[in-house]
Protein backbone atom coordinates (compact mmCIF):
# COMPACT_ATOMS: atom_id res chain seq x y z
CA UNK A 1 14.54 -7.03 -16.33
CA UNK A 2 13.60 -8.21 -13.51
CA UNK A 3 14.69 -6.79 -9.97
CA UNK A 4 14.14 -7.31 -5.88
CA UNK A 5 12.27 -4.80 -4.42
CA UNK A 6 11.36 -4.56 -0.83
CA UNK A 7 9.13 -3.18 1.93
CA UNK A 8 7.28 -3.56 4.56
CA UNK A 9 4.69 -2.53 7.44
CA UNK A 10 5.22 0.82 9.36
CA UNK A 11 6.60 -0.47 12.76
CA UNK A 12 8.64 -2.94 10.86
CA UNK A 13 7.08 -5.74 12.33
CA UNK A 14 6.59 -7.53 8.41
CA UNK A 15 9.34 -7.03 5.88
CA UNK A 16 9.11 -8.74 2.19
CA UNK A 17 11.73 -9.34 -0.95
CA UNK A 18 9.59 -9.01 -3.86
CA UNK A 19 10.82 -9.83 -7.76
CA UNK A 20 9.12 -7.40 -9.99
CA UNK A 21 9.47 -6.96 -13.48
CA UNK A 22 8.15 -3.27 -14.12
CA UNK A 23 6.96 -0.35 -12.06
CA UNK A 24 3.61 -0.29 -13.04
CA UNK A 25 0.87 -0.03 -10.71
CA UNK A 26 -2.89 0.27 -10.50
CA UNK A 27 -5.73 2.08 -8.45
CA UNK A 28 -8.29 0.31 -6.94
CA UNK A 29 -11.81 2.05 -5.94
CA UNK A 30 -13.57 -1.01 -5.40
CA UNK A 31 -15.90 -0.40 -2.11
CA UNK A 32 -14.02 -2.95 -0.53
CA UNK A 33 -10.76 -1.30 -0.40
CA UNK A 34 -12.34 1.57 0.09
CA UNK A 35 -13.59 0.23 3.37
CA UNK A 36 -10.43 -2.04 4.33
CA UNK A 37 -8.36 1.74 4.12
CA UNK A 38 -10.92 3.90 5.04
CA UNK A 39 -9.38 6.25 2.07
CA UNK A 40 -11.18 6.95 -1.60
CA UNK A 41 -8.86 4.06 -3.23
CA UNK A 42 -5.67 2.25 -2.69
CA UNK A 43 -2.53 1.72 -4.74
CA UNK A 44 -1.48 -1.82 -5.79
CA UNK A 45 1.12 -3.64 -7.42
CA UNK A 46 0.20 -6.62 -8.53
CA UNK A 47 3.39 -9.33 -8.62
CA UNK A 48 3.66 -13.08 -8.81
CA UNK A 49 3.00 -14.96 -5.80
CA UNK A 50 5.99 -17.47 -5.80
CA UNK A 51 8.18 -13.67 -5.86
CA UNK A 52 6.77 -12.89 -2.29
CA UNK A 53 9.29 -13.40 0.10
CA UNK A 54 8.47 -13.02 3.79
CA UNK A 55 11.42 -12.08 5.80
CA UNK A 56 10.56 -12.71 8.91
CA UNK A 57 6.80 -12.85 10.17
CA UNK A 58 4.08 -13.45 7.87
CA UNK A 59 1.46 -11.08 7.78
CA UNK A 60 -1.94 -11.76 9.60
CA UNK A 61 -4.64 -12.23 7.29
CA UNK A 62 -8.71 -11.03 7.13
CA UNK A 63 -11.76 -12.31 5.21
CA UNK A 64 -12.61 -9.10 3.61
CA UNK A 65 -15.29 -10.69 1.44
CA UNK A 66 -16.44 -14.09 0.49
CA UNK A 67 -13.99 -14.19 -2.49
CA UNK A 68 -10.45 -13.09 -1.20
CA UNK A 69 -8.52 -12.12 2.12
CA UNK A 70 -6.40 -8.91 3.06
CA UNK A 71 -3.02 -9.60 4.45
CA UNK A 72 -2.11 -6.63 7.19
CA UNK A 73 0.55 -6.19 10.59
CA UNK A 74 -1.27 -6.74 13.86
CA UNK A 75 0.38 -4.44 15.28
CA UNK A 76 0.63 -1.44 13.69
CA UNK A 77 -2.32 -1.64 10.71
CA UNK A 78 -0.44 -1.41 7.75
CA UNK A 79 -2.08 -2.51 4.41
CA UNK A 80 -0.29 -5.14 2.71
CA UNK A 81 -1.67 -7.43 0.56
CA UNK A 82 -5.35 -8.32 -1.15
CA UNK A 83 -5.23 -12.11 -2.39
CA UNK A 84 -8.18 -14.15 -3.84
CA UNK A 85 -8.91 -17.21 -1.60
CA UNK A 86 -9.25 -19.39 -3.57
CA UNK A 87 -5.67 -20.09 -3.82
CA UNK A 88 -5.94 -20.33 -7.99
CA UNK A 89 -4.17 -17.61 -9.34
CA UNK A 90 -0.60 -16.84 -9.82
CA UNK A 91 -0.81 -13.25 -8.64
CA UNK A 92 -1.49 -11.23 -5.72
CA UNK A 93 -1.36 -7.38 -4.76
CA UNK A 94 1.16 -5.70 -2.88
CA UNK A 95 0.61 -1.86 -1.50
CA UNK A 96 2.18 -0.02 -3.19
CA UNK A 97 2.56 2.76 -0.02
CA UNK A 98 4.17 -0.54 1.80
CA UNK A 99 7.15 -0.92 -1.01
CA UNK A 100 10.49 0.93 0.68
CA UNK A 101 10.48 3.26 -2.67
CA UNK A 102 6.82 3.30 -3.04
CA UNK A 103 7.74 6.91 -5.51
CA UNK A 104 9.29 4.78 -8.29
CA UNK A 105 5.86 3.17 -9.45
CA UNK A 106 3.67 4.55 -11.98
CA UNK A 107 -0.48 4.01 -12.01
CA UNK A 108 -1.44 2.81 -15.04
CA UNK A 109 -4.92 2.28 -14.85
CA UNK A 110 -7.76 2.34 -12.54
CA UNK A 111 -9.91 -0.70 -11.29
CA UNK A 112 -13.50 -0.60 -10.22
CA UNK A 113 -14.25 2.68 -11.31
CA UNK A 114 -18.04 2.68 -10.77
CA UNK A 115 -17.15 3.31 -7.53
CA UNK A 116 -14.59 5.99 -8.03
CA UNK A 117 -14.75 9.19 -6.42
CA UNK A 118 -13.65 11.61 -9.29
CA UNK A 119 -13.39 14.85 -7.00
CA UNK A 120 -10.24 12.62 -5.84
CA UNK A 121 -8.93 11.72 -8.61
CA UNK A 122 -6.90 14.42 -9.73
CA UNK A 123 -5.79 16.45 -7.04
CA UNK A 124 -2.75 18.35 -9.02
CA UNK A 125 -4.30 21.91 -8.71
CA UNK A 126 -4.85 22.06 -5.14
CA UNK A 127 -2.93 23.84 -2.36
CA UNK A 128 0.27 22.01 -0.75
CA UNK A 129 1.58 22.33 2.19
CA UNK A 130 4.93 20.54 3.58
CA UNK A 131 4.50 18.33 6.74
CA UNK A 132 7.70 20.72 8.17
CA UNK A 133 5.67 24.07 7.16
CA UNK A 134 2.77 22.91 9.97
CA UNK A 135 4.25 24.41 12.73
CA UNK A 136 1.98 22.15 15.14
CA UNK A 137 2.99 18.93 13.57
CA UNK A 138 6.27 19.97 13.22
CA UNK A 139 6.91 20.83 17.08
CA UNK A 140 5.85 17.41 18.24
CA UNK A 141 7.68 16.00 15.88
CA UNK A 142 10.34 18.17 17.40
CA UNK A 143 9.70 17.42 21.53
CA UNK A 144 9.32 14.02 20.93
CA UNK A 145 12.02 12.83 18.84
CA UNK A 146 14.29 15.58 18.43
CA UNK A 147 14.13 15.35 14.63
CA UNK A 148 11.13 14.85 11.61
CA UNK A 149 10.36 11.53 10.21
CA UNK A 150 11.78 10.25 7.65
């Protein structure tokens, strides 16, 4: 069944209406992402190009390698898209942290693994602490806007 979905960059800035079909998603540990997030991997879901709807602005677009360009907001940083650029295939990537309900997709497989970092991959049995239990992040949370984040 298929179903709109939407999201968008942090300071709102870019907002999309995406058709998707499933929640499935993917890891990526390629180097690249790895170096266009600065984190260990990045979460995608992959969806059909002629689905994408830009509401709005577009979002600005990198070279991140000879074979495909990384769509992001200028203004805030957010990580949107990774889209080969060559302009041939049907699909592109979405981040999964930029969907509105970014908790209702499921990995279900990793990409690029010789480059995965498997002290990161499962991360289950360490400590956890809630943003609101860090008193310091809490408080300025607190001064400045009277309230946490959502």
């Amino acid at each position: 069944m298929t179903e709109s979905v939407s999201g968008g960059c942090q300071c709102g800035r870019i907002r999309y209406a995406v058709a998707i079909e499933d929640d499935e998603a993917y890891l990526c540990h390629c180097r690249m992402c790895q170096r266009a997030t600065g984190g260990v991997s990045i979460a995608f879901k992959s969806v059909r190009v002629a689905t994408v709807n830009w509401q709005g602005q577009e979002p600005d677009r990198y070279a991140s390698s000879p074979i495909a360009h990384r769509g992001f907001c200028r203004e805030c940083g957010t990580s949107l898209t990774f889209e080969f650029s060559d302009g041939a295939s049907a699909t592109m990537d979405l981040t999964v942290g930029s969907f509105d309900d970014p908790g209702r997709f499921r990995p279900v497989h990793h990409f690029a693994v010789e480059s995965r970092h498997e002290a990161w991959v499962d991360t289950s049995g360490l400590p956890a602490m809630r943003s609101e239990d860090n008193a310091s992040t809490r408080d300025r949370w607190m001064r400045t806007l009277g309230k946490l984040p959502d």
